[in-house]
PDB file of N, CA and C in Angstrom:
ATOM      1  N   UNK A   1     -20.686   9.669  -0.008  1.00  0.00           N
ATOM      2  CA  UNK A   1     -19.287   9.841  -0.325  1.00  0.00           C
ATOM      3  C   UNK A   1     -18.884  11.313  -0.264  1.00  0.00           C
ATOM      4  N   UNK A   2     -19.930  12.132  -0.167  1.00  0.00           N
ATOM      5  CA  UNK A   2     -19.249  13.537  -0.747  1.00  0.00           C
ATOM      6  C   UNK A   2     -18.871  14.273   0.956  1.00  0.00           C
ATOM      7  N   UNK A   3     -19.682  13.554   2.360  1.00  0.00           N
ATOM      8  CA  UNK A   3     -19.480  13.691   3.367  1.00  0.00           C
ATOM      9  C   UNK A   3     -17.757  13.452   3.499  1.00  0.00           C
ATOM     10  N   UNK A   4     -17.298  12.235   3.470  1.00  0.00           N
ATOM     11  CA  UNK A   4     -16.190  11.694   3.005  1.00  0.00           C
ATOM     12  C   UNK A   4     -15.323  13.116   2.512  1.00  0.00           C
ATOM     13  N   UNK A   5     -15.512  13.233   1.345  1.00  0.00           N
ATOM     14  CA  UNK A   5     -14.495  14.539   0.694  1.00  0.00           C
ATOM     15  C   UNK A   5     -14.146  15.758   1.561  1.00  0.00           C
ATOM     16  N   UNK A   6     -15.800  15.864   2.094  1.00  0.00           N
ATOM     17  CA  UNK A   6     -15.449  17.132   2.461  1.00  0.00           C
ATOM     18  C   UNK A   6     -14.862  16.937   3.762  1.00  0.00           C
ATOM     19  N   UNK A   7     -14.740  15.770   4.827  1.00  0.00           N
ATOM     20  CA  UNK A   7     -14.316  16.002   5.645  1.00  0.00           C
ATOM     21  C   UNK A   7     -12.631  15.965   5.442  1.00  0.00           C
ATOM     22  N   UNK A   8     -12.278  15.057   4.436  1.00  0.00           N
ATOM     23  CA  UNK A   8     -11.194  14.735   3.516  1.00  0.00           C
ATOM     24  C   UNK A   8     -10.746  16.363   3.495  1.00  0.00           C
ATOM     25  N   UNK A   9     -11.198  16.878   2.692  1.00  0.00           N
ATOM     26  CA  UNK A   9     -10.785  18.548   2.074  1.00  0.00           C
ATOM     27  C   UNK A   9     -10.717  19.163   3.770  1.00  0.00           C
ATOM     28  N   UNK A  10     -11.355  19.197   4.388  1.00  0.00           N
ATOM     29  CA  UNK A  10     -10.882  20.077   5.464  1.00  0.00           C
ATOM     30  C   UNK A  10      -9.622  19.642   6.556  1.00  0.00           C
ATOM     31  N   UNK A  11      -9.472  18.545   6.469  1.00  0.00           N
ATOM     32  CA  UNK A  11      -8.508  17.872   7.074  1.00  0.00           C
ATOM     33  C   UNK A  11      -7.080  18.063   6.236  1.00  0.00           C
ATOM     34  N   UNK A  12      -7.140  18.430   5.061  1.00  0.00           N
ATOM     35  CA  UNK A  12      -6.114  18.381   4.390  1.00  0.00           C
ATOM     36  C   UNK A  12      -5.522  20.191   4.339  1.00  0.00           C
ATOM     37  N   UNK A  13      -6.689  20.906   4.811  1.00  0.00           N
ATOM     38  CA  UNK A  13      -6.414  22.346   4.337  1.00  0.00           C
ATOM     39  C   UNK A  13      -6.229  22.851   5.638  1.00  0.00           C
ATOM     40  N   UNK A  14      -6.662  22.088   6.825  1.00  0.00           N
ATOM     41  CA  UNK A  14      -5.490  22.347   8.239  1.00  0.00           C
ATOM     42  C   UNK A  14      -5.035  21.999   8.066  1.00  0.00           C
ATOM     43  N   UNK A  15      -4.046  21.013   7.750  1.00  0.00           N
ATOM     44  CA  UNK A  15      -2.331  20.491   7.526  1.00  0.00           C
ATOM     45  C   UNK A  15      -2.036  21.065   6.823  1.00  0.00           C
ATOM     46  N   UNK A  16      -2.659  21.835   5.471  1.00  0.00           N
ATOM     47  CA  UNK A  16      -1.698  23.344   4.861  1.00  0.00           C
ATOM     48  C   UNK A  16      -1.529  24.704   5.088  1.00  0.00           C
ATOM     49  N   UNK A  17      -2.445  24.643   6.500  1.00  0.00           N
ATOM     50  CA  UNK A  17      -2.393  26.084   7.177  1.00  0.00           C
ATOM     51  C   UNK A  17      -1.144  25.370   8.553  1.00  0.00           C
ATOM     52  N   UNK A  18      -0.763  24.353   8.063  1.00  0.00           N
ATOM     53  CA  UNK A  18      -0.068  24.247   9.528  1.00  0.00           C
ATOM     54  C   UNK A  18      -0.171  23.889  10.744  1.00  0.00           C
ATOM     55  N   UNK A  19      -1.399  23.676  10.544  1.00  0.00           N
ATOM     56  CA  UNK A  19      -2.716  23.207  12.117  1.00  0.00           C
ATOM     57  C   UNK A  19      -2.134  21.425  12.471  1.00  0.00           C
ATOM     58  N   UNK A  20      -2.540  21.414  13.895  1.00  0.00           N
ATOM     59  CA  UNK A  20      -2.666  20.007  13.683  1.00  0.00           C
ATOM     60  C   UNK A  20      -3.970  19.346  13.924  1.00  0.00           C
ATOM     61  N   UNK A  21      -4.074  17.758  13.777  1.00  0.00           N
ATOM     62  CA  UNK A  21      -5.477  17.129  13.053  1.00  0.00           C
ATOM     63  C   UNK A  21      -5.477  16.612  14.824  1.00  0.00           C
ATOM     64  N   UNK A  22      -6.863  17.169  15.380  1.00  0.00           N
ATOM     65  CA  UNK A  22      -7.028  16.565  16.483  1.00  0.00           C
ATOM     66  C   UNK A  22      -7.541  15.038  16.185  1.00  0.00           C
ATOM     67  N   UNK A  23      -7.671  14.220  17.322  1.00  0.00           N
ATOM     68  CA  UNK A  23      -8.113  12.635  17.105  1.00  0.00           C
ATOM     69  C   UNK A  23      -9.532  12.758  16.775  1.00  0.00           C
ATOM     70  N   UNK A  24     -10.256  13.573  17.584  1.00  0.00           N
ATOM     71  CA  UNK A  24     -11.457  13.306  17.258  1.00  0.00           C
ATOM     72  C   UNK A  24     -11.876  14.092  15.173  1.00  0.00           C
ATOM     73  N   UNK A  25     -10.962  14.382  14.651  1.00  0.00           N
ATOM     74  CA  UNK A  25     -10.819  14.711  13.640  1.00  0.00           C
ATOM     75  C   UNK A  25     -10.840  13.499  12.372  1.00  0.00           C
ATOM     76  N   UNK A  26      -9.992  12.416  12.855  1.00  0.00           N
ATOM     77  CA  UNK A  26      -9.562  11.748  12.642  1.00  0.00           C
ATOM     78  C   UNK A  26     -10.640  10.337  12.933  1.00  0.00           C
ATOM     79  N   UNK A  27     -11.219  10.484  13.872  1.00  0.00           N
ATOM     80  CA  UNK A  27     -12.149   9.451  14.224  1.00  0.00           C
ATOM     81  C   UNK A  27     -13.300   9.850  13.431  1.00  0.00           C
ATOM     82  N   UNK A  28     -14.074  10.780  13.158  1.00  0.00           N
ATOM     83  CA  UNK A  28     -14.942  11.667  12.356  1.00  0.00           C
ATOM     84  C   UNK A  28     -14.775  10.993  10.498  1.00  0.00           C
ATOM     85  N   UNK A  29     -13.637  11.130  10.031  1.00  0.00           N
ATOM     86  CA  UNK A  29     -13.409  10.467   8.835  1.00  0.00           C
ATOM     87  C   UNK A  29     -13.735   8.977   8.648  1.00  0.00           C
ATOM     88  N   UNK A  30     -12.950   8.312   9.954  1.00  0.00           N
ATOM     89  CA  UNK A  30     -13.218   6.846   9.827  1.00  0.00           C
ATOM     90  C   UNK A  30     -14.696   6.524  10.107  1.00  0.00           C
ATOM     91  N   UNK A  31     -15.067   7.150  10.880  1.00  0.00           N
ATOM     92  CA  UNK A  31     -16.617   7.078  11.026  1.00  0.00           C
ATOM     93  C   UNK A  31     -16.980   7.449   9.942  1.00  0.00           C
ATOM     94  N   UNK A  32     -17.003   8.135   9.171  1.00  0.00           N
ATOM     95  CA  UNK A  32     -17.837   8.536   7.918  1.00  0.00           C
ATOM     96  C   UNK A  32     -17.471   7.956   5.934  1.00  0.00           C
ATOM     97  N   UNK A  33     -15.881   7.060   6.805  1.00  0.00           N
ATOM     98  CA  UNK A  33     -15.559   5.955   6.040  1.00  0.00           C
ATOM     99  C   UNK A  33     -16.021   4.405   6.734  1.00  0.00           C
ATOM    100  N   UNK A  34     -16.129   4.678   6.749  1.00  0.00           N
ATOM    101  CA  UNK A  34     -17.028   2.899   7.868  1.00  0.00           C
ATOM    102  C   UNK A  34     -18.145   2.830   7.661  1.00  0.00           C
ATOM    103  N   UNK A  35     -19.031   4.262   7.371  1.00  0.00           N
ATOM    104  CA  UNK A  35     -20.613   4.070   6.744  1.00  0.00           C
ATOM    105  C   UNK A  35     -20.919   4.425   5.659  1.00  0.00           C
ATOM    106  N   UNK A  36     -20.080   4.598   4.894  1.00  0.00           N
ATOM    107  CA  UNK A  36     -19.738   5.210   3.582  1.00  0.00           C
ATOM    108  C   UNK A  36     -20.366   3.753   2.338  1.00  0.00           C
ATOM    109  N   UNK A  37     -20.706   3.665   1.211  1.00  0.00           N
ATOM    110  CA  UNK A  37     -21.224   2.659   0.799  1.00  0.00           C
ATOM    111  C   UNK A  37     -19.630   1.882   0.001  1.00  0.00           C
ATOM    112  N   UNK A  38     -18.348   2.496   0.481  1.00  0.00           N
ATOM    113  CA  UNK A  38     -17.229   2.215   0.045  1.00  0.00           C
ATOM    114  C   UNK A  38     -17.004   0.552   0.875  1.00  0.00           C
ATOM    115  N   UNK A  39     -17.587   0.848   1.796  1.00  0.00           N
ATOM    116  CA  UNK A  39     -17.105  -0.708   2.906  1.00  0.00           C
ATOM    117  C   UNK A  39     -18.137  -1.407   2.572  1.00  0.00           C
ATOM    118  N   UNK A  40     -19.337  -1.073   2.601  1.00  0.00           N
ATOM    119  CA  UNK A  40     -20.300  -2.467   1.772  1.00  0.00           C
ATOM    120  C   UNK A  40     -19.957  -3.136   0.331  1.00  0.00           C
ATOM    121  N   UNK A  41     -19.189  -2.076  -0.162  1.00  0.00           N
ATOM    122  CA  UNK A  41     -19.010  -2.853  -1.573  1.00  0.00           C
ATOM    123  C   UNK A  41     -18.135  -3.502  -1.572  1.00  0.00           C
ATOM    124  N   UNK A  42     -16.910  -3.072  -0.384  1.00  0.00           N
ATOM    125  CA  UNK A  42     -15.748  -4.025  -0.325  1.00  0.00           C
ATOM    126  C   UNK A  42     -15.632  -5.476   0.036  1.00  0.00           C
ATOM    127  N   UNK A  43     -16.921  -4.887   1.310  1.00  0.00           N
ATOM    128  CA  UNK A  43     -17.384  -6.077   2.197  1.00  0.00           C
ATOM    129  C   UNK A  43     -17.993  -7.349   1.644  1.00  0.00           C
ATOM    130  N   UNK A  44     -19.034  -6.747   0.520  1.00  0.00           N
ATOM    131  CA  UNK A  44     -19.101  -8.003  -0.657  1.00  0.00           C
ATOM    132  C   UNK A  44     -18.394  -8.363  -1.435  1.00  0.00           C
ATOM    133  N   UNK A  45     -17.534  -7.774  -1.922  1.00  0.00           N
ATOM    134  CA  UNK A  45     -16.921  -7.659  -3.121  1.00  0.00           C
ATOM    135  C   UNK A  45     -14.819  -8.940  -2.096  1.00  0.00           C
ATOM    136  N   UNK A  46     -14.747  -8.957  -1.269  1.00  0.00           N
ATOM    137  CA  UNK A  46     -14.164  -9.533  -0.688  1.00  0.00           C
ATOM    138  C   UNK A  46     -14.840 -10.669   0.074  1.00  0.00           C
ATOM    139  N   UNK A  47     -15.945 -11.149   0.381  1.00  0.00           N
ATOM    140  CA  UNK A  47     -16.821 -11.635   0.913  1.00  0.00           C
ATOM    141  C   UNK A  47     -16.207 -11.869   2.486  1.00  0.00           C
ATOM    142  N   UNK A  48     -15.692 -11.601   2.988  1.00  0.00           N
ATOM    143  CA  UNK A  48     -14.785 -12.094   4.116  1.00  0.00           C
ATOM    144  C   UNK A  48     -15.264 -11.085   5.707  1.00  0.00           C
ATOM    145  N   UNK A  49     -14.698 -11.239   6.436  1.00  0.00           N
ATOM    146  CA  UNK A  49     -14.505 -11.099   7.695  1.00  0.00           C
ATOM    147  C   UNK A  49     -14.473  -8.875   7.341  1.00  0.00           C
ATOM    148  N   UNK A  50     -14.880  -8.234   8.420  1.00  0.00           N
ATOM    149  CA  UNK A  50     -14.885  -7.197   8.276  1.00  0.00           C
ATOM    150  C   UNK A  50     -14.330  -6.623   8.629  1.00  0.00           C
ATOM    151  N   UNK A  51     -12.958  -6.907   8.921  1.00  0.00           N
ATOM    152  CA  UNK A  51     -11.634  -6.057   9.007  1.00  0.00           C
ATOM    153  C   UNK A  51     -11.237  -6.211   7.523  1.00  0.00           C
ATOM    154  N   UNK A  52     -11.241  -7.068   6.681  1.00  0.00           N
ATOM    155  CA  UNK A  52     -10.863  -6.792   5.550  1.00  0.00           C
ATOM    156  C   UNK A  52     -11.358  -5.961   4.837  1.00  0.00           C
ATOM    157  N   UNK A  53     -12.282  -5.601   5.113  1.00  0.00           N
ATOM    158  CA  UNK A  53     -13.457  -4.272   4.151  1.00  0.00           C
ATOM    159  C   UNK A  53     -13.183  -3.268   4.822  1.00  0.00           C
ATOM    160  N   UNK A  54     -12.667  -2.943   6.147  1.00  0.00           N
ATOM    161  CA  UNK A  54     -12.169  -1.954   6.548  1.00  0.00           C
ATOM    162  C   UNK A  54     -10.930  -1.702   6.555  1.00  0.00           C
ATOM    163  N   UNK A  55      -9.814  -2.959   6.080  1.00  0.00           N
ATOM    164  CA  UNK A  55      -8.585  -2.483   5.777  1.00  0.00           C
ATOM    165  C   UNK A  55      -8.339  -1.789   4.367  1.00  0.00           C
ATOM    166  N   UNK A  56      -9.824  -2.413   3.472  1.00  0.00           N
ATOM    167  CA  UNK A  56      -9.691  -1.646   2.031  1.00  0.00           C
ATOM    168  C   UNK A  56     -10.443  -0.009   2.269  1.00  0.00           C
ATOM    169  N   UNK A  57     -10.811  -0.235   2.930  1.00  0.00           N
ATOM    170  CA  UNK A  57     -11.682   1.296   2.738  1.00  0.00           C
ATOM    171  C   UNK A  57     -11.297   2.442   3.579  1.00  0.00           C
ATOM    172  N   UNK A  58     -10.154   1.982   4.585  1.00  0.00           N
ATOM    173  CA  UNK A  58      -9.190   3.119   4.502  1.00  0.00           C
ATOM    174  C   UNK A  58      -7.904   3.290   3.396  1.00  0.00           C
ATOM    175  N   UNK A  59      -7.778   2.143   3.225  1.00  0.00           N
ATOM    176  CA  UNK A  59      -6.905   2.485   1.679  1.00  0.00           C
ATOM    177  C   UNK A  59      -8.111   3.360   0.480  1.00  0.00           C
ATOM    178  N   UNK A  60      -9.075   3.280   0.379  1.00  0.00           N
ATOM    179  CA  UNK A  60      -9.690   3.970  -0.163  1.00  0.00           C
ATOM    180  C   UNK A  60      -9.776   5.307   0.361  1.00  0.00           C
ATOM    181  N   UNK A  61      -9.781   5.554   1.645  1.00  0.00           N
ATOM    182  CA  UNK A  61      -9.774   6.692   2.135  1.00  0.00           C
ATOM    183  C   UNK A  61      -8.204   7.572   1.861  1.00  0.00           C
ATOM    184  N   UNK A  62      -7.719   7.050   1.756  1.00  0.00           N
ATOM    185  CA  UNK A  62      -5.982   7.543   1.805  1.00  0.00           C
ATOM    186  C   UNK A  62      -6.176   7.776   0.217  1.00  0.00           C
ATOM    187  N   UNK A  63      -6.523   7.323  -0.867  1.00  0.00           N
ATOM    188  CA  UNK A  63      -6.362   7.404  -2.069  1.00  0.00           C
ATOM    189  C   UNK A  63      -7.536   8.591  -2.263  1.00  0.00           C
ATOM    190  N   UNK A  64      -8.583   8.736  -1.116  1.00  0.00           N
ATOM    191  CA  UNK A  64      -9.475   9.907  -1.349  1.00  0.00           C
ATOM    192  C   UNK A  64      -8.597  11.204  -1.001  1.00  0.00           C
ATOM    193  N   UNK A  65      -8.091  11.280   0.016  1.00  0.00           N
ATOM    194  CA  UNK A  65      -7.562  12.141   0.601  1.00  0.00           C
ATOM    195  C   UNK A  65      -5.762  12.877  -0.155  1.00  0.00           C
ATOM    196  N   UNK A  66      -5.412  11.822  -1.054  1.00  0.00           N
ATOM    197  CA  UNK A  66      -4.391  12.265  -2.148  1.00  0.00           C
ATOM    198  C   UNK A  66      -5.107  12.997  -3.163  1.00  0.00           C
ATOM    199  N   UNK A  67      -6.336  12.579  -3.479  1.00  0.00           N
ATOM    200  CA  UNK A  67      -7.149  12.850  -4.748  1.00  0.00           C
ATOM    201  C   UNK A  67      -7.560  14.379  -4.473  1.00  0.00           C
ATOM    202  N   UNK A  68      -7.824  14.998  -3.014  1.00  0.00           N
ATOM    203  CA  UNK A  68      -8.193  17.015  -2.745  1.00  0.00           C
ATOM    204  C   UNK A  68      -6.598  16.948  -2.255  1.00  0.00           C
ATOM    205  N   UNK A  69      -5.884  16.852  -1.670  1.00  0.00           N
ATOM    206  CA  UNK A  69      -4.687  17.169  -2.100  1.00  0.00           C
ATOM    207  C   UNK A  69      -4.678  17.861  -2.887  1.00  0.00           C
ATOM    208  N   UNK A  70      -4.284  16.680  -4.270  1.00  0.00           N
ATOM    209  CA  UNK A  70      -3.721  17.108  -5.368  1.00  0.00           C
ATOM    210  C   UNK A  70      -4.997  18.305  -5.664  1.00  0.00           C
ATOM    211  N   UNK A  71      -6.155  17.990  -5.839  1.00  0.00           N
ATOM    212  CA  UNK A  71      -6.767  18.919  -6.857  1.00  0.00           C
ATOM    213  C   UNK A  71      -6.860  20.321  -5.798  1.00  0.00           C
ATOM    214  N   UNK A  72      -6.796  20.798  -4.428  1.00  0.00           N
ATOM    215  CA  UNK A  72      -5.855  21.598  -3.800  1.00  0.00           C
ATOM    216  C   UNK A  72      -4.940  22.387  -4.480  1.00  0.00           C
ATOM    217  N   UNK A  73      -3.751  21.538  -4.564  1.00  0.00           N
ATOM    218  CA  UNK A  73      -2.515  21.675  -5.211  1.00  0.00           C
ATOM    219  C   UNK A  73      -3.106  22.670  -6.747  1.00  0.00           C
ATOM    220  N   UNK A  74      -3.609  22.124  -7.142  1.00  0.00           N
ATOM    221  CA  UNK A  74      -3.887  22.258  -8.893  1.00  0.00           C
ATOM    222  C   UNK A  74      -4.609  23.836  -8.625  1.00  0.00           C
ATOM    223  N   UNK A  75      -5.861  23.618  -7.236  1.00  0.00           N
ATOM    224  CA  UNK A  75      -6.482  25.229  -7.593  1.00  0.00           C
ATOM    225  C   UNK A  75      -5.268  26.152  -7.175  1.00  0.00           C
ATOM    226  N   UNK A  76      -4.405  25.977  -6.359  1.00  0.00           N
ATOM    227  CA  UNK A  76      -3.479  26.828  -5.766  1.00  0.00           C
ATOM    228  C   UNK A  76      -2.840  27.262  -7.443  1.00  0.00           C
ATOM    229  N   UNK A  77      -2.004  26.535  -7.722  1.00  0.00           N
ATOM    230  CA  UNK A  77      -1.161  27.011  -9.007  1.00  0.00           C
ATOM    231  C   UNK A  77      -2.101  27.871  -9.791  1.00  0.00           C
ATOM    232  N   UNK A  78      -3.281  26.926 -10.212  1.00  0.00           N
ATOM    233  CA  UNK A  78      -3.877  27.786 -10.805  1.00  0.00           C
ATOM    234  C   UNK A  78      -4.401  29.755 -10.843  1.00  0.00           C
ATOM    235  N   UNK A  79      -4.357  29.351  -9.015  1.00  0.00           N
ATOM    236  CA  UNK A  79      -4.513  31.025  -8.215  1.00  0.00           C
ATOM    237  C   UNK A  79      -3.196  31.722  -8.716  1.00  0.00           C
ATOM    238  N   UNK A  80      -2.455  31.209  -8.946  1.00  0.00           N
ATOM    239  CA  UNK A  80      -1.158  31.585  -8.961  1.00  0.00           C
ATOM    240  C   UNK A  80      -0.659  32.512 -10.429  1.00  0.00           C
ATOM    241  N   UNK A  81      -1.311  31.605 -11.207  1.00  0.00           N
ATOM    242  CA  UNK A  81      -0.722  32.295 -12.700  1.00  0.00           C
ATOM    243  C   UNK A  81      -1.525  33.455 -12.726  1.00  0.00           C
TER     244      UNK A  81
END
């Protein structure tokens, strides 16, 4: 998971320098959300077909990727005071 973050955190800190997210940037995450132990647990935990464990575990990914955002956000202010 922490592969996950960090590719999460760097993807998020070119879109605050202004950069844009090449595809293969983007394919890199899902790849490293697709082997992540986030889709096996979904994958059981839904017992079903495996687009459904991959429709949850990019929603997991999107809720990862709000989560360095924000805490982003939080060290910035913090730089700030």
């Amino acid at each position: 998971m922490s592969e996950v973050r960090a590719c999460a955190r760097a993807l998020v800190q070119r879109v605050a320098e202004g950069g844009e997210i090449p595809i293969a940037s983007l394919r890199e995450i899902a790849d490293l959300v697709l082997r992540s132990e986030l889709v096996a647990v979904s994958q059981q935990l839904l017992d079903g077909p495996p687009e459904f464990a991959l429709r949850r575990a990019m929603e997991l990914a999107g809720l990862i990727l709000a989560v360095v955002a924000s805490d982003g956000r939080k060290v910035e202010q913090e730089a700030a005071k």
